[in-house]
Protein backbone atom coordinates (compact mmCIF):
# COMPACT_ATOMS: atom_id res chain seq x y z
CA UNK A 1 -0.48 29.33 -16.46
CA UNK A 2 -1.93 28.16 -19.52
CA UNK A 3 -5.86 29.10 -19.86
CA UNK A 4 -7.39 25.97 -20.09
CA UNK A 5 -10.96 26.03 -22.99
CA UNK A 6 -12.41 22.87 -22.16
CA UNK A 7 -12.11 20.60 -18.92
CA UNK A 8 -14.10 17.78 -16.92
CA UNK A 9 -15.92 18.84 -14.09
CA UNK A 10 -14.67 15.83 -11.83
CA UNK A 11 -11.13 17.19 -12.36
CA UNK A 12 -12.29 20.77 -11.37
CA UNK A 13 -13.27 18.97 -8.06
CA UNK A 14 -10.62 19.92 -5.02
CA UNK A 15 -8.40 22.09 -7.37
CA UNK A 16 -7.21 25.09 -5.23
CA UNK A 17 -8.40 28.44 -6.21
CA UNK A 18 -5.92 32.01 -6.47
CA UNK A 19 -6.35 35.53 -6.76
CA UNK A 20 -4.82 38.05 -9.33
CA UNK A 21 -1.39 37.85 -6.78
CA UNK A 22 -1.46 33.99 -6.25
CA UNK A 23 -2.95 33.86 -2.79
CA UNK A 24 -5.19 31.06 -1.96
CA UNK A 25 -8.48 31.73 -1.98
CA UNK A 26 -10.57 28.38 -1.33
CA UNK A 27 -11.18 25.21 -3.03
CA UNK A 28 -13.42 24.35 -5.84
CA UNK A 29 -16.43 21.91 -4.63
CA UNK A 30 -19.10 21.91 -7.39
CA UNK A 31 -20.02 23.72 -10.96
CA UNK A 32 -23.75 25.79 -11.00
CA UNK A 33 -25.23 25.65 -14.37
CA UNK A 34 -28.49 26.24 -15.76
CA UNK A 35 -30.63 23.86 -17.30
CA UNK A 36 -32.34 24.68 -20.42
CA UNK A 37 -35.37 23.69 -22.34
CA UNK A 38 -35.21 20.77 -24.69
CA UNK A 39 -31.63 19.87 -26.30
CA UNK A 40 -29.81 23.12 -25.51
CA UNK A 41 -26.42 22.55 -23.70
CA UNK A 42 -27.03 24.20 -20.45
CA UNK A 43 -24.79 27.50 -19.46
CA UNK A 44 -22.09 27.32 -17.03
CA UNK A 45 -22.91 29.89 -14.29
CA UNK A 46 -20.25 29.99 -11.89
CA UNK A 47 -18.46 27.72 -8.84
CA UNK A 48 -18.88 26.83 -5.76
CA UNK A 49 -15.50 27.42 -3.81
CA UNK A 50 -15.14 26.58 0.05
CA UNK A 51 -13.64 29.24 1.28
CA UNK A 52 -12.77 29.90 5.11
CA UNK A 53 -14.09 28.26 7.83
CA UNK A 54 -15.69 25.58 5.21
CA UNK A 55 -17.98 28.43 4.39
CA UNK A 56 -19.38 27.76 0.40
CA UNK A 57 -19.64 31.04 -1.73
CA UNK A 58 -20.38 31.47 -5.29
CA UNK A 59 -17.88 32.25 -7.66
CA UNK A 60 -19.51 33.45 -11.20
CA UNK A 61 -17.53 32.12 -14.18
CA UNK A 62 -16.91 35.95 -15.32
CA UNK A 63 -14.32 36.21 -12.70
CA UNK A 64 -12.44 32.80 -13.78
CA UNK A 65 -9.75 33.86 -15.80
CA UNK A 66 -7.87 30.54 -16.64
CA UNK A 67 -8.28 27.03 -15.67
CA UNK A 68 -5.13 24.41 -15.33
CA UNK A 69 -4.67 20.97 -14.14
CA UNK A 70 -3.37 22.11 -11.07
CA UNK A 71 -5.48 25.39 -10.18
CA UNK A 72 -7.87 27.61 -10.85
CA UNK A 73 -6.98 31.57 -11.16
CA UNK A 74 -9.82 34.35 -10.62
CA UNK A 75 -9.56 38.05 -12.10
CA UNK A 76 -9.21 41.22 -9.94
CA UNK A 77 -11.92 42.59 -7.91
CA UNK A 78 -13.89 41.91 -4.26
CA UNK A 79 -15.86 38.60 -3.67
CA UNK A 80 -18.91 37.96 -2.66
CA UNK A 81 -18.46 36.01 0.62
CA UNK A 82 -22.25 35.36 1.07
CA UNK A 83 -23.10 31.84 1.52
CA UNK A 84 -24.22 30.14 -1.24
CA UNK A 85 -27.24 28.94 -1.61
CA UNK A 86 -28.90 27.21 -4.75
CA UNK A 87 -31.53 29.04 -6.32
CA UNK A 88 -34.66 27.90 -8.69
CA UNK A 89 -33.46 26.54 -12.00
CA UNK A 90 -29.51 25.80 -10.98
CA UNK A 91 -28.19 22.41 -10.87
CA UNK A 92 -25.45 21.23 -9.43
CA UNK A 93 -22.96 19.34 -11.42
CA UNK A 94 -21.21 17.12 -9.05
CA UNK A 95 -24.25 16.72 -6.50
CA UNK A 96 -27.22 16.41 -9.39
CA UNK A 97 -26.39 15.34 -12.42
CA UNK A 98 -23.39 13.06 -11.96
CA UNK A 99 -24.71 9.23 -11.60
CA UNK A 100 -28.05 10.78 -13.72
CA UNK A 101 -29.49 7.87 -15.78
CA UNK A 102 -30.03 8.75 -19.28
CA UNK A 103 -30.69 6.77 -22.31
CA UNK A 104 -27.90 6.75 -25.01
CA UNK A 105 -30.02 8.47 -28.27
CA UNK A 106 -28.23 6.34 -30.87
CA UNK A 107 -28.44 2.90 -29.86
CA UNK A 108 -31.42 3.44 -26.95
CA UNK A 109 -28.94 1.91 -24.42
CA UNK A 110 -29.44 3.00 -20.91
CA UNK A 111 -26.28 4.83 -19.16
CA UNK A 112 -25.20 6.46 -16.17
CA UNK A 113 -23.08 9.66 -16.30
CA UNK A 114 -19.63 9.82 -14.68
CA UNK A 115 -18.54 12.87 -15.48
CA UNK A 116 -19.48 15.78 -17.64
CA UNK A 117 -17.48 18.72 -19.71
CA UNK A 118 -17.30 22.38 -19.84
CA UNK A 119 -16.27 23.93 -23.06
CA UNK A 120 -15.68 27.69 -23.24
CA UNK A 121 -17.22 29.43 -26.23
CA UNK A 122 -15.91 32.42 -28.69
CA UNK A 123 -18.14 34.88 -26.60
CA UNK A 124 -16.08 33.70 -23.36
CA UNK A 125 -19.13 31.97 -21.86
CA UNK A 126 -19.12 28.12 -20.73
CA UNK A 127 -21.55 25.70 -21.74
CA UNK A 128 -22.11 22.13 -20.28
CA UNK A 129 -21.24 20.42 -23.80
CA UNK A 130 -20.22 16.79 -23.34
CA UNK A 131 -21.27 14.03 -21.21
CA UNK A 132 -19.55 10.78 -19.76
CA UNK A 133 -21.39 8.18 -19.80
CA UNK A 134 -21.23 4.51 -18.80
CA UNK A 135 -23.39 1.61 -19.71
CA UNK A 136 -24.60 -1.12 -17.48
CA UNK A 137 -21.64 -3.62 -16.99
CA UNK A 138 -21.79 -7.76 -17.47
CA UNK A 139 -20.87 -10.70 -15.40
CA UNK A 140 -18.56 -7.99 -12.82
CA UNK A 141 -17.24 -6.19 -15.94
CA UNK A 142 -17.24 -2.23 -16.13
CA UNK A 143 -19.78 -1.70 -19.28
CA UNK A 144 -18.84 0.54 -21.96
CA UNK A 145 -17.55 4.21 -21.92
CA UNK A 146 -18.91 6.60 -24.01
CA UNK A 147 -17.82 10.51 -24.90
CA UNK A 148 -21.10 12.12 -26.09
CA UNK A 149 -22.31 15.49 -26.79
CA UNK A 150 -24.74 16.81 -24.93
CA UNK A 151 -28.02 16.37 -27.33
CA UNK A 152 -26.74 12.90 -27.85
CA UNK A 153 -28.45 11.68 -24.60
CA UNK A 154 -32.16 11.88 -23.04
CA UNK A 155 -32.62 12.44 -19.19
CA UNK A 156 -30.78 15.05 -18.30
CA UNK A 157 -33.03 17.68 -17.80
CA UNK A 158 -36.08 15.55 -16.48
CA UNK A 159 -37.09 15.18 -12.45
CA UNK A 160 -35.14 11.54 -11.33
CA UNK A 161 -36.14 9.27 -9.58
CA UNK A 162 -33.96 6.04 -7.95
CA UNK A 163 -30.63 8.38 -9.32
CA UNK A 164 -27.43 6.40 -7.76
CA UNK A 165 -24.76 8.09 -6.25
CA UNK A 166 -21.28 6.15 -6.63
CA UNK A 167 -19.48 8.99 -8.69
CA UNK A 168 -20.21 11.36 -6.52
CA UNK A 169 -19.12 9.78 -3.26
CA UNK A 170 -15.87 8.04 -5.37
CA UNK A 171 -15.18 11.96 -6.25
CA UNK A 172 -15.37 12.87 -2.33
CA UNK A 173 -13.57 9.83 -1.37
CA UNK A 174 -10.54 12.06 -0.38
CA UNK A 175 -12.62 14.29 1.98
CA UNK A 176 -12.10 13.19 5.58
CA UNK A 177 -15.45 12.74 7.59
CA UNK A 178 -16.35 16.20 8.71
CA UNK A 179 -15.64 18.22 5.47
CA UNK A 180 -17.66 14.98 3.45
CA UNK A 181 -20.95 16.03 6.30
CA UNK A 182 -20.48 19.06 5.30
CA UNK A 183 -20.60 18.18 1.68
CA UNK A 184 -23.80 16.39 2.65
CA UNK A 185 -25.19 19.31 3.94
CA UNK A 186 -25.17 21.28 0.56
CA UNK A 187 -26.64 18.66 -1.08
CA UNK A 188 -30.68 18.93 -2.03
CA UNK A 189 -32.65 16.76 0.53
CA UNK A 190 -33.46 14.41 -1.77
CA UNK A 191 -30.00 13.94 -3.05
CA UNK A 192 -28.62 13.84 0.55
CA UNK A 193 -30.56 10.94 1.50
CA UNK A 194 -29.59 9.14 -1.99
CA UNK A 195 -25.69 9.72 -1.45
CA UNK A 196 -26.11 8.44 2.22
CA UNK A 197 -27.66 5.19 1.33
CA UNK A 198 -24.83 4.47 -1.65
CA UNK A 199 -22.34 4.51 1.44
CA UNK A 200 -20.93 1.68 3.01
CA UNK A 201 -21.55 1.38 6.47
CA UNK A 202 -18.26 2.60 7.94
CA UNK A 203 -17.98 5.56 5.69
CA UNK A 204 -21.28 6.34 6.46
CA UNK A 205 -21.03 5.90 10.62
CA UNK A 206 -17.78 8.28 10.49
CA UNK A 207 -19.95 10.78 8.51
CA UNK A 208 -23.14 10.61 10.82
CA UNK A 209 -20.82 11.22 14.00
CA UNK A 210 -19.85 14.74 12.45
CA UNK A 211 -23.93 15.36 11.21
CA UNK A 212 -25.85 17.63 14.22
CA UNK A 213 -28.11 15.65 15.64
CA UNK A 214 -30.88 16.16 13.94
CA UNK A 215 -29.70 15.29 10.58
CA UNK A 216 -28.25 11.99 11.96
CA UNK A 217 -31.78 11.14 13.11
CA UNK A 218 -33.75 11.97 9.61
CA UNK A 219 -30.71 10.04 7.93
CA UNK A 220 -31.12 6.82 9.94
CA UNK A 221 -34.57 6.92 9.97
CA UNK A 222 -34.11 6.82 5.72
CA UNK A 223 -32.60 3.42 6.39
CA UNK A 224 -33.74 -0.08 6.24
CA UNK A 225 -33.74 -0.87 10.27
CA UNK A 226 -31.30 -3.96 9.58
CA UNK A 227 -28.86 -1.12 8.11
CA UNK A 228 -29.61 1.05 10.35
CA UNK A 229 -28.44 -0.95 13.02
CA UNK A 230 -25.46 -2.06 11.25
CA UNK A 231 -24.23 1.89 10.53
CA UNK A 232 -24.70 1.76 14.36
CA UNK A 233 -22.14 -0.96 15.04
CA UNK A 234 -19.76 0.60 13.02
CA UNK A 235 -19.95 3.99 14.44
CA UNK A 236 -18.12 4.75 17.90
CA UNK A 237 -19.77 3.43 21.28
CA UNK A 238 -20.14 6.73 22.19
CA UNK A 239 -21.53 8.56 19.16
CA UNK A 240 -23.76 5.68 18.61
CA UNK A 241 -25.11 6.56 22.26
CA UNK A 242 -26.00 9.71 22.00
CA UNK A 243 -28.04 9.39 18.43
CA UNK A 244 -29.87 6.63 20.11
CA UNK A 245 -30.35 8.81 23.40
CA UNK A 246 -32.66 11.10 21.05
CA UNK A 247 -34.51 8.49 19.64
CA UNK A 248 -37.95 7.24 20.66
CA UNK A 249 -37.44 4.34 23.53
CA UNK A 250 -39.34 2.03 21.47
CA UNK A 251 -37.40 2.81 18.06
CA UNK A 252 -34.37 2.63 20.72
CA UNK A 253 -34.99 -0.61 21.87
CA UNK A 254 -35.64 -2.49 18.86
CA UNK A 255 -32.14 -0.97 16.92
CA UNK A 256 -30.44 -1.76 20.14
CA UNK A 257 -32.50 -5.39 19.04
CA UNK A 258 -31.28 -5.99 15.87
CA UNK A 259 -27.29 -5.04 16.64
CA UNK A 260 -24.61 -7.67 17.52
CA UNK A 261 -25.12 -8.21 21.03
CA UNK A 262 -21.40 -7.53 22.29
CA UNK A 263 -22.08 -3.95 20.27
CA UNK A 264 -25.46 -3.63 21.59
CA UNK A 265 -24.41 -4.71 25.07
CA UNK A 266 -21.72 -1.96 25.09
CA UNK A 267 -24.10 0.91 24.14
CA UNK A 268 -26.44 0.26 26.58
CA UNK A 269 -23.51 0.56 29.13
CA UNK A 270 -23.09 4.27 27.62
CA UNK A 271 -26.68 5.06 27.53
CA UNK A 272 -27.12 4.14 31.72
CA UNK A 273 -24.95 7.92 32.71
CA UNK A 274 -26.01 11.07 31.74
CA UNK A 275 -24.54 12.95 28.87
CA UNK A 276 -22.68 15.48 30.84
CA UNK A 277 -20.91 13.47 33.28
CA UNK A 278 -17.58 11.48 32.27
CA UNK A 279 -19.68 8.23 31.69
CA UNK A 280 -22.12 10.03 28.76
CA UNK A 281 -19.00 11.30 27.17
CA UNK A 282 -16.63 8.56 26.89
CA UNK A 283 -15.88 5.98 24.31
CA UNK A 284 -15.63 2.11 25.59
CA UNK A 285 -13.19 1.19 23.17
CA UNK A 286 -10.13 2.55 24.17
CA UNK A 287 -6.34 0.90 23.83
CA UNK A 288 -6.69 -1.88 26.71
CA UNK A 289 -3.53 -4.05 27.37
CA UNK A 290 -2.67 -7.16 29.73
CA UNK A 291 0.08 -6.67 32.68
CA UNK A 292 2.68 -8.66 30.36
CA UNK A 293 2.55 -6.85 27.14
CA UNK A 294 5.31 -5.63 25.83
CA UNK A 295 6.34 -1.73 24.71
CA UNK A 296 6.24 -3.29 20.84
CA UNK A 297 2.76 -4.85 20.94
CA UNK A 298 1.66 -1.17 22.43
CA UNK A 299 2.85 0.91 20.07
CA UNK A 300 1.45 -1.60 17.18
CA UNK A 301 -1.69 -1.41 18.86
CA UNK A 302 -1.95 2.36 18.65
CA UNK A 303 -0.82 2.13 14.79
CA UNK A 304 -4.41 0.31 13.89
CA UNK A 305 -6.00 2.81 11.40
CA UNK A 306 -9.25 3.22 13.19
CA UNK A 307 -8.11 4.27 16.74
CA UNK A 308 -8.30 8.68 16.87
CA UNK A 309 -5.07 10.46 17.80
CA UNK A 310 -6.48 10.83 20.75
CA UNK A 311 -7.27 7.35 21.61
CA UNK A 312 -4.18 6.73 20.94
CA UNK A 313 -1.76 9.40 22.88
CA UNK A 314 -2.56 6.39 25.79
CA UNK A 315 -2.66 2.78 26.42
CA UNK A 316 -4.53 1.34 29.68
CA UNK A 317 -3.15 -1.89 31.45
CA UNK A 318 -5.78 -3.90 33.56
CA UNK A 319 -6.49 -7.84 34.85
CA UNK A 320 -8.44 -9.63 32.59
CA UNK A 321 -10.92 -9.05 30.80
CA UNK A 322 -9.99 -6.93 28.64
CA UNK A 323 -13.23 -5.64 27.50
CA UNK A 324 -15.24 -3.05 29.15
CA UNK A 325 -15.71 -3.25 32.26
CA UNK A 326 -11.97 -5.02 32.38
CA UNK A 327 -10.89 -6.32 35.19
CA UNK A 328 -8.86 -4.14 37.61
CA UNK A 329 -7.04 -0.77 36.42
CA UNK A 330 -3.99 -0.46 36.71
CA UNK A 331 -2.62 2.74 35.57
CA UNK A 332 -2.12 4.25 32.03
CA UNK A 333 0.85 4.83 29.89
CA UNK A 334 1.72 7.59 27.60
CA UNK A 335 3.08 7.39 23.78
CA UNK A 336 5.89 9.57 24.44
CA UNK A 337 7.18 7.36 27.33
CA UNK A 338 6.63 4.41 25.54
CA UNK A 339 8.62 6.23 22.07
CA UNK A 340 11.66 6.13 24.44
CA UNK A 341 11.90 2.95 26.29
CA UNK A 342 13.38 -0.66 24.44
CA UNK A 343 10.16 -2.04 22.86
CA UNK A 344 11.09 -5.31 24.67
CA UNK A 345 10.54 -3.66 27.96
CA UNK A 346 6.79 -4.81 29.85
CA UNK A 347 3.98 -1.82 29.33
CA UNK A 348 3.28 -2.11 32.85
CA UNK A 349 7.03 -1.14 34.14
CA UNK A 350 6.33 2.44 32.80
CA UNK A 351 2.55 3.32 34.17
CA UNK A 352 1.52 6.59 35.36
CA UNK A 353 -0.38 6.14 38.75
CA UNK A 354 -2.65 9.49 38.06
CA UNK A 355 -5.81 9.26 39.63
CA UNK A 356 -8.77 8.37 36.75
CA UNK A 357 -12.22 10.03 36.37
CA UNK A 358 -15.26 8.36 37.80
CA UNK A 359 -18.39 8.00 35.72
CA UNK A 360 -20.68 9.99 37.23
CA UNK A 361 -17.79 12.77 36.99
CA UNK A 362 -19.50 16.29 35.51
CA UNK A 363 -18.63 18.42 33.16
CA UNK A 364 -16.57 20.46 34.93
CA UNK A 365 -14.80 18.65 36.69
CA UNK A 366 -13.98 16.68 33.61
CA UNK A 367 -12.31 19.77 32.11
CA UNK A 368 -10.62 21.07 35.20
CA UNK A 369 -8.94 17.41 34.84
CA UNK A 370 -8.02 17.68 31.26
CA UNK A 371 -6.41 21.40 31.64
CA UNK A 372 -4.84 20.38 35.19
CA UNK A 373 -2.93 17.32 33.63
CA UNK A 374 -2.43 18.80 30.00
CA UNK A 375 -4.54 15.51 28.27
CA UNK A 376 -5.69 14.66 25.26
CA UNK A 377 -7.39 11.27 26.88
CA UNK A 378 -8.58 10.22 30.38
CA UNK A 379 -9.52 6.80 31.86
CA UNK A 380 -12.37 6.30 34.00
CA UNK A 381 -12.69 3.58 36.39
CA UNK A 382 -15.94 3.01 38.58
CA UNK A 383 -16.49 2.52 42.14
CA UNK A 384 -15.03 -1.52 41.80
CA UNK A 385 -11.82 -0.45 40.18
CA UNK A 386 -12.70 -1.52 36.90
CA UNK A 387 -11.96 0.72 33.30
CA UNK A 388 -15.05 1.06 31.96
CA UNK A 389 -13.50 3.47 29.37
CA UNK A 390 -11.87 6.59 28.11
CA UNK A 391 -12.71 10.42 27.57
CA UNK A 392 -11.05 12.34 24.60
CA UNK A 393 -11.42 16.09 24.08
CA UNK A 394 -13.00 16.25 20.98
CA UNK A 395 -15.80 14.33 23.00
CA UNK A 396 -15.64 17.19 26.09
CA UNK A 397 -15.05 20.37 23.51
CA UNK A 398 -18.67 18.78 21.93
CA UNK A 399 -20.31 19.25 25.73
CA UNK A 400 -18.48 22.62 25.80
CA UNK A 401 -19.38 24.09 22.50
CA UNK A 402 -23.48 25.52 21.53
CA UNK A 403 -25.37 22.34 20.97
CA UNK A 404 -25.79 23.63 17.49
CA UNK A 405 -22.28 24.40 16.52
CA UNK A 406 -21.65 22.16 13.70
CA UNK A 407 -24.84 23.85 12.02
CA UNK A 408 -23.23 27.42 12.57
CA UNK A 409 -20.23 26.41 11.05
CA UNK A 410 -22.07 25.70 7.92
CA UNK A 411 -23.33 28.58 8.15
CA UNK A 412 -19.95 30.36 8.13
């Protein structure tokens, strides 16, 4: 491996990091340095690296012992597997000080920093030398991009205020939902909130559902109430029911106001049955289909991008309508049945007539059903025959684990 003497932080982002015998040891997810008075470049004081279990340790930069493109190799010796946690006078690279506005020294321009570099000195310690930084664009063109040295910007070091956050979430756009709310979690309050209103709304609904509850309520309640309301619509039936089940009935009421009535109309179903029975847990979105569709137009159906694995290990065939409640059930069909019949063949030759839950279902009996029948999904079908939706496990191991699990897990 060739030891690497300078390098962008934004490319230090995700690389994988080894021990001395080239087993994995995490991956890195932000650079600690040190701000320093005036025009000084500020020193480089170690990693964060996500270790096991999404735990976040420090990593000082003494035990780095060469940097490549691809990885990141430490020196010999024992860890400290302590969380991390930021102290007085670090900043974080990635979280803080990328999308900083600063004011170009030369010209006066304003700019906003994309990236910034490390450069490793004759001493062997790093410094935080250059900065990437972009000016305001014209007309839908990217402005221009400039390669400075530290001292030849202003801003860095000063309390911000209205800082934006597009670098940072385009540099966690490969983290799937749960490890980008964990992300979130790191961040500095302040910064959290920032980085959650730069999201669109579907990126942002997919990363509330993974928050614990009480971070999904303090980020909402950051949020314009017409947003607000849209994140809602975009986030599953479901999840959307619970964070409303917390709120205030008033503050309730008037979100539930300002969604799209079909979304609106379908939360409300959710929020009617308590959160342990079948009805609180399940999603009302499921894969419906008509008694005449065909094997093909199922398995394209369970293809769409947006529906879980879950979801879509089953289809459900009922009468018109198709919405929730649908008209009546029929019976359900399974993707590995449907993998092996001709994709002309009708989706309601091959059914399974297993009995469904019922909404007011509990908790237990909802998991003695999903062990019993070795299921990923489950329909349930009220007291008229009707679907009125499905159950997944990740939505019955949330009712099964400590309400405050996702918060432990942080924790490590």
């Amino acid at each position: 491996m060739t030891t690497a003497t300078r390098a962008y932080v934004s490319r230090l982002a995700g690389l994988t990091v080894f021990d001395p015998n080239g087993d994995r040891v995490g991956k890195v997810r932000d650079v600690v340095v040190g701000l320093r008075v005036g025009t000084a470049c500020p020193r480089v004081l170690g990693l964060v690296v996500e270790v096991v279990a999404r735990r976040r340790i420090f990593v000082p930069m003494g035990r780095v012992t060469a940097l490549d493109p691809g990885a990141v190799l430490l020196a010999s010796g024992t860890l400290n597997l302590k969380r991390f946690e930021q102290r007085a006078g670090e900043t974080l690279v990635l979280g803080e000080l990328l999308d900083r506005r600063v004011t170009i020294n030369e010209s006066g321009r304003p700019a906003t920093v994309v990236d910034a570099g490390m450069e490793q000195t004759r001493t062997g310690d790093w410094l935080l030398s250059r900065v990437a930084v972009q000016e305001p664009g014209r007309l839908g063109r990217r402005g221009q991009l400039h390669q400075l040295e530290w001292d030849e910007v202003t801003g860095l070091a000063l309390p911000q205020t209205g800082q934006g956050a597009e670098t940072l979430i385009a540099t966690y756009r490969e983290l799937n939902a749960a490890d980008m709310a964990h992300a979130l979690q790191e961040l500095p309050i302040k910064r959290r909130h920032e980085v959650a209103e730069a999201m669109d709304d579907v990126r942002l609904a997919d990363v509330l559902g993974e928050l614990p509850e009480a971070e999904q309520i303090t980020i909402l309640g950051t949020l314009e109430e017409s947003r607000a309301a849209d994140v809602l619509e975009e986030m599953d039936p479901d999840d959307a029911a619970d964070l409303l089940s917390e709120l205030h009935a008033v503050d309730r009421n008037r979100l539930l106001e300002l969604m799209e009535p079909d979304e609106a109309e379908s939360v409300r179903q959710l929020l009617k049955y308590s959160e342990d029975t079948a009805g609180g847990m399940m999603t009302s979105e499921p894969v419906i289909l008509a008694p005449d569709a065909t094997i093909a137009e199922a398995l394209a159906r369970v293809r769409e991008e947006e529906i879980t694995p879950a979801l879509a290990s089953q289809v459900y065939v009922c009468r018109p309508p198709s919405a929730t409640p649908t008209g009546r059930y029929l019976g359900l069909a399974h993707i590995q049945r449907l993998l092996r019949e001709p994709p002309s063949t009708l989706v309601s030759g091959v059914l399974d007539d297993l009995e469904p839950l019922r909404p007011e279902a509990p908790l237990a009996e909802v998991t003695h059903y999903f062990a019993t029948y070795n299921l990923v999904a489950a329909p349930v079908v009220d007291a008229q025959g009707r679907l009125v939706g499905a159950v997944s496990v990740d939505d019955v191991l949330d009712h099964l684990l400590p309400e405050d699990w996702r918060e432990r897990a942080r924790r490590g």
